[in-house]
Protein backbone atom coordinates (compact mmCIF):
# COMPACT_ATOMS: atom_id res chain seq x y z
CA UNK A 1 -11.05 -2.83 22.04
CA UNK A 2 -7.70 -1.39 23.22
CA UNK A 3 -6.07 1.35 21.19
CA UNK A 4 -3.35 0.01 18.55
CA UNK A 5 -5.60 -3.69 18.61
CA UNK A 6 -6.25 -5.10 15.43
CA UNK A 7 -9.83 -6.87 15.42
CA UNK A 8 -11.96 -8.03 12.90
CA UNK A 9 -15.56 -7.57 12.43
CA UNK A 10 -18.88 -8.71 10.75
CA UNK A 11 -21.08 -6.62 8.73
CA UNK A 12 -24.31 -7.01 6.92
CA UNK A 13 -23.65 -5.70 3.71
CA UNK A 14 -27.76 -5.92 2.61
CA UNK A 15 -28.79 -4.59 6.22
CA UNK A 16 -26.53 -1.77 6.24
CA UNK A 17 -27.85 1.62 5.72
CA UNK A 18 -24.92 2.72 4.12
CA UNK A 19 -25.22 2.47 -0.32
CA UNK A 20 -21.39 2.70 -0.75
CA UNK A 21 -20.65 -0.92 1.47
CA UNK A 22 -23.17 -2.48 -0.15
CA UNK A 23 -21.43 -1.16 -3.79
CA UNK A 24 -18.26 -2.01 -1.90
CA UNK A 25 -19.40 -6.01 -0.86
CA UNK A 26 -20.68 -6.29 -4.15
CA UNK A 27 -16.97 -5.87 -5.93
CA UNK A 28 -15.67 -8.54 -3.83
CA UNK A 29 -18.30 -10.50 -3.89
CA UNK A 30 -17.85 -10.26 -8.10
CA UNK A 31 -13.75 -10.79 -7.68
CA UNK A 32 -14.63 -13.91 -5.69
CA UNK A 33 -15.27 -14.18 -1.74
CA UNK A 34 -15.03 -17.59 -0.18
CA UNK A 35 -18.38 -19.89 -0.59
CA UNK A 36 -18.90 -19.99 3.11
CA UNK A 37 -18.60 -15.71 3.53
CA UNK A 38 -21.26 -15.64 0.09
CA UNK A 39 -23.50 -17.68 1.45
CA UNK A 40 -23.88 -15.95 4.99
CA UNK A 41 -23.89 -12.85 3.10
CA UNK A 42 -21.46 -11.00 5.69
CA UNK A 43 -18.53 -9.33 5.17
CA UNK A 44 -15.38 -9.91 7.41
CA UNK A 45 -13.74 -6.35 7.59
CA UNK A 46 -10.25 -6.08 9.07
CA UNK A 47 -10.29 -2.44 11.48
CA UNK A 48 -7.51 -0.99 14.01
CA UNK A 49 -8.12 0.86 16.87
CA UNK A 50 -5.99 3.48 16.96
CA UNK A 51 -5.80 7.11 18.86
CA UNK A 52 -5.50 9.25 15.98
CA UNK A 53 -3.53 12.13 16.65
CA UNK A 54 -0.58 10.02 18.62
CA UNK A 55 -0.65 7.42 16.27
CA UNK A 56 -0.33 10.08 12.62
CA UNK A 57 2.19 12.04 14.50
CA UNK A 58 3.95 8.48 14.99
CA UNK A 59 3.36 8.03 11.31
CA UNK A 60 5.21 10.88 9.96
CA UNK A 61 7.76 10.71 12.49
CA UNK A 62 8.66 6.97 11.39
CA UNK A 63 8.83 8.33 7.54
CA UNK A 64 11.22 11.37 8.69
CA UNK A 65 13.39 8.88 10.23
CA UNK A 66 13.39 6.76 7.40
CA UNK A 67 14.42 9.66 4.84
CA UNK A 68 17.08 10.39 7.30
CA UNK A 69 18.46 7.10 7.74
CA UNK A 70 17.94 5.76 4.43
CA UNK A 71 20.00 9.00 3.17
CA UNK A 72 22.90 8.38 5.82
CA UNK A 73 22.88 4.16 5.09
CA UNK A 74 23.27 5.23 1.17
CA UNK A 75 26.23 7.67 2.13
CA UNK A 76 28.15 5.48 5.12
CA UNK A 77 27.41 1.75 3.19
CA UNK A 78 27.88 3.41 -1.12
CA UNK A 79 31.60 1.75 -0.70
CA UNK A 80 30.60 -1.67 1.12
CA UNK A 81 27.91 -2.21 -2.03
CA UNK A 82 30.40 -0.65 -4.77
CA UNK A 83 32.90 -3.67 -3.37
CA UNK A 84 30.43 -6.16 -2.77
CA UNK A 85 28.59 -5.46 -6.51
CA UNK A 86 32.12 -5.65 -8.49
CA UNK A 87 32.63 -9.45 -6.55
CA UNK A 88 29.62 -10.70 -7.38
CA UNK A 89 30.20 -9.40 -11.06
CA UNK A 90 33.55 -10.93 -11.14
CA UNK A 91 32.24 -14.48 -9.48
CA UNK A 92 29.28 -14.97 -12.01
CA UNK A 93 28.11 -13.52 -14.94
CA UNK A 94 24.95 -11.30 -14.69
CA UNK A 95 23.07 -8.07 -13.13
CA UNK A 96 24.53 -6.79 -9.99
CA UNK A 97 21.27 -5.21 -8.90
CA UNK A 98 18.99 -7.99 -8.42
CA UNK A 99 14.99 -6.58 -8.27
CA UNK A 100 12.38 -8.71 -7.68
CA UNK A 101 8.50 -7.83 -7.64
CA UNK A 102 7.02 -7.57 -3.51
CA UNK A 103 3.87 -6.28 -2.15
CA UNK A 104 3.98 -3.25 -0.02
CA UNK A 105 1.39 -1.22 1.87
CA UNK A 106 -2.41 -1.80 1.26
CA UNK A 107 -1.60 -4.58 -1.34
CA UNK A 108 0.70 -2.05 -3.60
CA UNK A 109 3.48 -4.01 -6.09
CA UNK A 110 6.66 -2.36 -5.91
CA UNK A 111 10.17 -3.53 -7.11
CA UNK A 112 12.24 -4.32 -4.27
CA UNK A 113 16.38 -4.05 -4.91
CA UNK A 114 18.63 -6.63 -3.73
CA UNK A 115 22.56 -7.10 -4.31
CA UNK A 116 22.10 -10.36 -6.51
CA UNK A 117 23.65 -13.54 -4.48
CA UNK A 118 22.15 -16.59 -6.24
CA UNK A 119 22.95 -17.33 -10.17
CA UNK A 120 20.70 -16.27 -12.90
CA UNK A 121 17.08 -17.25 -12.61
CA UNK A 122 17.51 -19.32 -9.44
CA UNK A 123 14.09 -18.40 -8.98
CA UNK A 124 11.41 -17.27 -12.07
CA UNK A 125 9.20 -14.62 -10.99
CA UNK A 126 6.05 -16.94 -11.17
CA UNK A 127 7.67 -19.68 -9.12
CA UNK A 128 9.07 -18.63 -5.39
CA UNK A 129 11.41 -21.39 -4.33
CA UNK A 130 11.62 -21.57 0.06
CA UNK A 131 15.25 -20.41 0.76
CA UNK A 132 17.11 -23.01 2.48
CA UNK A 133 20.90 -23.42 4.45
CA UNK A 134 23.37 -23.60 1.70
CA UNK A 135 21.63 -23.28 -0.63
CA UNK A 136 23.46 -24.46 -4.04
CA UNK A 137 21.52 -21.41 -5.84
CA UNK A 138 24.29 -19.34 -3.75
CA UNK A 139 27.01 -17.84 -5.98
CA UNK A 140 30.23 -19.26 -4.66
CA UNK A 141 33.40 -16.97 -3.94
CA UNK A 142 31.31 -14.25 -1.64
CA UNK A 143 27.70 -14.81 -1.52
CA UNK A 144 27.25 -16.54 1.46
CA UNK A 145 29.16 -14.07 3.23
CA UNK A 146 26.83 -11.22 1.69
CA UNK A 147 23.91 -13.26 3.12
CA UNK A 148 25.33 -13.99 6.42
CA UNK A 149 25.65 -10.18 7.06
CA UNK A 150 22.74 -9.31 5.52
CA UNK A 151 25.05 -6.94 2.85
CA UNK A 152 22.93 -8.05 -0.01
CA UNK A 153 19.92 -5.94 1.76
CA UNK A 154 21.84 -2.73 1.41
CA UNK A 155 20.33 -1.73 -1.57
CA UNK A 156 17.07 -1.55 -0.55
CA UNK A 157 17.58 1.57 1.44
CA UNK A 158 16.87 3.17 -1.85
CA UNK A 159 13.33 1.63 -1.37
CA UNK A 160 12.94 3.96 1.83
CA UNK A 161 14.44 6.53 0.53
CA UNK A 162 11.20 6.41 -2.33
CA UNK A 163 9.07 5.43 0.35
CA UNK A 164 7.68 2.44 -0.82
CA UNK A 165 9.90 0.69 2.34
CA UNK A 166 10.53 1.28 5.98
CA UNK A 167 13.61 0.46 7.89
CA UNK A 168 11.64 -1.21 10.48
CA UNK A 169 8.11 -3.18 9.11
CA UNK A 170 7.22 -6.27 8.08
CA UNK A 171 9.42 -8.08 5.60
CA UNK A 172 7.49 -7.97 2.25
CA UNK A 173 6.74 -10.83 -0.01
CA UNK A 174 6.33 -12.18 -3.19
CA UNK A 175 2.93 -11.13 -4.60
CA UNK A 176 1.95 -14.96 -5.61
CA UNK A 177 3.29 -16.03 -2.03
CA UNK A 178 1.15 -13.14 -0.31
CA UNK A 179 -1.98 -14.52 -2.16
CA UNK A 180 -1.29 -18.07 -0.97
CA UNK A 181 -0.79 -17.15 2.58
CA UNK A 182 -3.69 -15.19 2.88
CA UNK A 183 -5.65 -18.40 1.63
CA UNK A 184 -4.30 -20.85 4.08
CA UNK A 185 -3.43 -18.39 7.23
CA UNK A 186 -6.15 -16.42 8.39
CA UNK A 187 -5.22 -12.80 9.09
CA UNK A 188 -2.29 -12.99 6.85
CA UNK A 189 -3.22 -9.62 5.16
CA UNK A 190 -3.33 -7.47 8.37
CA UNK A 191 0.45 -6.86 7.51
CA UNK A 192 0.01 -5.15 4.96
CA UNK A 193 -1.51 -2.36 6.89
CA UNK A 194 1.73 -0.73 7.38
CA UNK A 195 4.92 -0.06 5.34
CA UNK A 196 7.27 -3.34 4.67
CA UNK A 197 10.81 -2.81 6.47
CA UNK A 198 14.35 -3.61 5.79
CA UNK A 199 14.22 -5.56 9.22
CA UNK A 200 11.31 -6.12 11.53
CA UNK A 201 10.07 -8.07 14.63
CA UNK A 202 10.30 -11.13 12.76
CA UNK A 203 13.74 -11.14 11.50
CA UNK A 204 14.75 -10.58 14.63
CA UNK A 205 13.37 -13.71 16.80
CA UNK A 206 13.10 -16.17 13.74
CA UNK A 207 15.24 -17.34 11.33
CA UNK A 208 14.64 -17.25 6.75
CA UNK A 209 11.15 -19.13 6.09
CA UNK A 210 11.52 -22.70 5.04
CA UNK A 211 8.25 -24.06 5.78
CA UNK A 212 4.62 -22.79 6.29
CA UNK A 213 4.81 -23.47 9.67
CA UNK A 214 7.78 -21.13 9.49
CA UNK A 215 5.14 -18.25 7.95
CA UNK A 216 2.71 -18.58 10.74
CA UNK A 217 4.81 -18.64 13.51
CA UNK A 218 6.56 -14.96 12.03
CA UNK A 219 3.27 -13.72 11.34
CA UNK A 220 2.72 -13.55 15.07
CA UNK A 221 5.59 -11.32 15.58
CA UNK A 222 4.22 -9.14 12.73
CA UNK A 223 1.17 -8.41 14.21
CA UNK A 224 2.78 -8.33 17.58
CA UNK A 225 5.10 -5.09 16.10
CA UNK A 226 2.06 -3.59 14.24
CA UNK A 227 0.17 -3.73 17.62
CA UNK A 228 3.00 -2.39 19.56
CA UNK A 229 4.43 -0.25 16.83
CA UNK A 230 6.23 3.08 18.16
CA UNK A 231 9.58 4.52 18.06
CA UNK A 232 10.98 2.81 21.00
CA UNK A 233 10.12 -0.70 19.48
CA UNK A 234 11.52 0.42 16.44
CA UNK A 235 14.37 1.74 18.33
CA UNK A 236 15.03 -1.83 19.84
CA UNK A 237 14.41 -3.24 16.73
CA UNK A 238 17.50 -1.52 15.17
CA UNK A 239 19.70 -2.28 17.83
CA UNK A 240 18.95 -5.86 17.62
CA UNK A 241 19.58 -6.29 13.93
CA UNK A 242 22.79 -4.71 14.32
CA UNK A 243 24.28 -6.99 16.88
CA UNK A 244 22.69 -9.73 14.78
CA UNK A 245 24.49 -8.27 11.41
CA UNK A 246 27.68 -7.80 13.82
CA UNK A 247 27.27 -11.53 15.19
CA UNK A 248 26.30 -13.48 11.88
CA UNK A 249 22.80 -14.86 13.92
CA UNK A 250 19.97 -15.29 10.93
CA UNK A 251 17.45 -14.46 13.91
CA UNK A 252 16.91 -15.60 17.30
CA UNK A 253 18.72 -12.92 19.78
CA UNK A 254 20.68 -14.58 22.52
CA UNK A 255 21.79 -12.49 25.39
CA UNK A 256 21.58 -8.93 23.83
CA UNK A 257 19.01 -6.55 25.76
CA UNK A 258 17.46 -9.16 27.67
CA UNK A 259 16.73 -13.05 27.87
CA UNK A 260 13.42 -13.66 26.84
CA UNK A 261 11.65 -16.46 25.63
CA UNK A 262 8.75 -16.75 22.98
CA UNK A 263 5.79 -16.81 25.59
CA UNK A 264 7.21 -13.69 26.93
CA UNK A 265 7.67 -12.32 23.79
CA UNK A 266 3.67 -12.34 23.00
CA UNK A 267 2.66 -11.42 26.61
């Protein structure tokens, strides 16, 4: 296996020499493992083949970064969220800080901030609703324009700024989304091996999610960052979202960097 590949393997939990996986497959096995795995009595274990001292020094260099340009996002964009909060508070009754319950790194729930576009409980927290073009949830007299510049997502450079975000990752979701996906798309959970970002891979060459088909198709860019995941991607990355932002694209870069279609993209 190549260095930064993600593979997955297949253990004998009752073969293995080792007392703490067989402790380990036991707790899963008790939370409830698929029939099929229970029955074989293996364990499929998710690993990622990294070189360790590149890839750590990587690691805290991303988070530095982060700090930094969380801290000069809150300072340069404090006026553009002031503006855009007081609008929304003026256009419809409610909070202007909208948070909403994602999961983050390793399966951790965090609350992620948004500026809030859509009316009051457009979407309970048990029930995710697909997002869809105009949508009527949107609040009328600025919210579409928030979303079309991705404004609304300001706020969630506080969530890098406490670390529980990126400014480049996978987008995080809803924790009773993440638990269907991982049901019905197999290797759904291998992004959550890193931080969630403010903009990723994804966002980039795809557009909002409106169908599962939608889900599967981002994953593979997901994977395809966490594979390829260094500061020049993530350097790219930015660039991209800003002439996206700057354009009002919701994904799919045309003519910026270079022309490339989606086979070239996952060669």
């Amino acid at each position: 296996m190549k260095a930064n590949e993600i593979e997955t393997t297949k253990v004998n939990p009752e073969k293995s020499g080792d007392a703490k996986l067989r402790v380990f497959a036991q707790k899963i096995k008790t939370a409830g493992l698929p029939k099929a795995i229970r029955k074989s009595g293996f364990l499929f274990i998710t690993i990622m083949n990294i070189k360790p001292t590149k890839h750590c020094f990587f690691l805290y260099l991303k988070h530095t970064l982060d700090i930094i340009g969380s801290l000069f996002g809150l300072t340069l964009f404090s006026p553009m969220m002031l503006t855009a909060g007081i609008l929304m508070k003026l256009s419809s009754p409610g909070t202007i800080i909208y948070k909403q319950k994602r999961v983050g790194k390793d399966g951790k729930i965090f609350k992620m901030y948004k500026l809030r576009t859509m009316q009051m409980n457009a979407e309970p927290e048990d029930q995710p609703v697909w997002a869809k073009r105009n949508d009527p949830r949107i609040i009328k007299g600025g919210g579409y324009f928030l979303r079309k510049y991705h404004i609304d997502e300001l706020p969630q450079l506080f969530n890098v700024l406490k670390g529980e975000m990126s400014l480049v990752g996978p987008r995080p979701e809803r924790p009773r989304l993440v638990k269907e996906f991982t049901r019905l798309i197999p290797g759904y959970n291998k992004r959550l091996s890193v931080r969630p970002g403010i903009t990723g891979h994804a966002q980039i060459w795809h557009k909002y999610d409106e169908t599962i088909r939608d889900v599967k198709l981002k994953l593979k860019y997901e994977l395809l960052y966490i594979r390829r995941m260094c500061l020049s991607t993530d350097l790219k990355v930015v660039a991209n979202t800003i002439y996206i932002i700057l354009s009002g694209k919701d994904g799919y870069v045309e003519g910026f960097l270079k022309k490339r279609s989606r086979r070239k993209v996952f060669a």
